[in-house]
Protein backbone atom coordinates (compact mmCIF):
# COMPACT_ATOMS: atom_id res chain seq x y z
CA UNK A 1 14.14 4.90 27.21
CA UNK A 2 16.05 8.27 26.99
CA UNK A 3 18.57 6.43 24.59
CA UNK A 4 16.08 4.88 22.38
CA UNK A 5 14.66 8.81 21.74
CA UNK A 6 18.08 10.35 21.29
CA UNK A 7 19.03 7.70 18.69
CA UNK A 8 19.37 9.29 15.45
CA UNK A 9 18.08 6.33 13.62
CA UNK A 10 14.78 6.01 15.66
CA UNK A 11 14.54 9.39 14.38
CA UNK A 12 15.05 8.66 10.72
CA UNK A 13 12.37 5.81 11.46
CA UNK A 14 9.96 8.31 12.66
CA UNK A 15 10.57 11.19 10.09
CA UNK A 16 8.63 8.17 7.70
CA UNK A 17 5.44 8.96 9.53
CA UNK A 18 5.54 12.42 7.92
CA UNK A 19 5.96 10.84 4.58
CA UNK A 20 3.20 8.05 5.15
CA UNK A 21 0.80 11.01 6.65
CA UNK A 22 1.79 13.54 3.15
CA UNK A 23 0.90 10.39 1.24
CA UNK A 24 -2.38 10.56 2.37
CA UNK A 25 -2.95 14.12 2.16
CA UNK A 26 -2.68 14.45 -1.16
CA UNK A 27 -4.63 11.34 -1.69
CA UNK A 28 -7.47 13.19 0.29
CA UNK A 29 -6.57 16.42 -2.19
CA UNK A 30 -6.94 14.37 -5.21
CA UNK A 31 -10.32 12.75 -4.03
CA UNK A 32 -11.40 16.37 -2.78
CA UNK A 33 -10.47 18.25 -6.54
CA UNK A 34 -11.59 15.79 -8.48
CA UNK A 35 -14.67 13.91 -6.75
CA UNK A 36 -17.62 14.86 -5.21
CA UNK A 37 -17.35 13.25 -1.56
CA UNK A 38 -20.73 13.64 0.49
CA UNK A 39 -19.97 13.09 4.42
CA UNK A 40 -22.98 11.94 7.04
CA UNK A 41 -20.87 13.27 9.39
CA UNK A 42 -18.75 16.41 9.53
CA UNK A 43 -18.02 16.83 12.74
CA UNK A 44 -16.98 13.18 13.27
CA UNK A 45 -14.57 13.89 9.97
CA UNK A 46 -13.53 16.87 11.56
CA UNK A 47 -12.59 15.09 14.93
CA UNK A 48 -11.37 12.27 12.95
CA UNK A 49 -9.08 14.63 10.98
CA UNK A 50 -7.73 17.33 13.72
CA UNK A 51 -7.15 13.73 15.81
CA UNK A 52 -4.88 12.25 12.91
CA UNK A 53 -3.19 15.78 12.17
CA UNK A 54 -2.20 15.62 15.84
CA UNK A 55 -0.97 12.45 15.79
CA UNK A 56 1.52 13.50 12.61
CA UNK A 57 2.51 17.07 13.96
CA UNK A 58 3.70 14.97 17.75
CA UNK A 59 5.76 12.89 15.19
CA UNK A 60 7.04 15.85 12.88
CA UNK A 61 7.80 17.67 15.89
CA UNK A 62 9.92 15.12 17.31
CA UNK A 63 11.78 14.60 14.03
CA UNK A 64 12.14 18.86 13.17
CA UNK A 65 15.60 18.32 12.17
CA UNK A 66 15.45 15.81 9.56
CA UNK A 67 15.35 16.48 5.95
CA UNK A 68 12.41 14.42 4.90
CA UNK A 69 10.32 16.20 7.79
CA UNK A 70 11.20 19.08 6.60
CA UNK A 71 10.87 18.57 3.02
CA UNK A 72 7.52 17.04 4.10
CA UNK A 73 6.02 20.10 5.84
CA UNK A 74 6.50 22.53 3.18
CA UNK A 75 4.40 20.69 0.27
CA UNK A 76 1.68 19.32 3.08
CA UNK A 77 0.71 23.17 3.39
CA UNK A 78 -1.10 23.63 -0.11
CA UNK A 79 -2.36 19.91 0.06
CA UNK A 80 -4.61 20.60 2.81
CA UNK A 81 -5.95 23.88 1.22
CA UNK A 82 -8.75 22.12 -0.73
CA UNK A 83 -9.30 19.64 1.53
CA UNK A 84 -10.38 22.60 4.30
CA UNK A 85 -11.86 24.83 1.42
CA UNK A 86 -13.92 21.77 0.27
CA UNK A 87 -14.81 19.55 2.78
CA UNK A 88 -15.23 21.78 5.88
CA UNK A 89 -16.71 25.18 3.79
């Protein structure tokens, strides 16, 4: 198991979560800016969001030294701006 998680490619492999999860930021940025989203829920969104977040910061921080995470971790930053400013108040 310790081999699999040293290996550089499973790494590289991994370090396209960060890219799948930025992807979906910004769609949730572009939906928040330009539409008006109405929740039944916003603590379930909350939970549902913090959860997923989580999930992607365990995978970023696993892959810190790759260029793609880090590329990815600067530009998530002002994506998630009006997402928190709009959804959550």
């Amino acid at each position: 198991m310790k081999n699999i998680l040293s290996n550089v490619w499973t790494k590289r492999i991994t370090a396209l979560v960060s890219v799948a999860y930025a992807y979906f930021v910004f769609r949730l940025c572009y939906f928040s800016i330009f539409y008006d989203i109405h929740t039944t829920s916003s603590v379930s969104l909350c939970l549902m969001t913090t959860g997923i977040s989580i999930i992607a910061l365990i995978a970023m921080l696993y892959t810190r030294n790759q260029i793609i995470t880090r590329l990815v971790s600067f530009i998530i930053l002002p994506a998630m701006l009006p997402v928190v400013i709009l959804y959550f108040g």
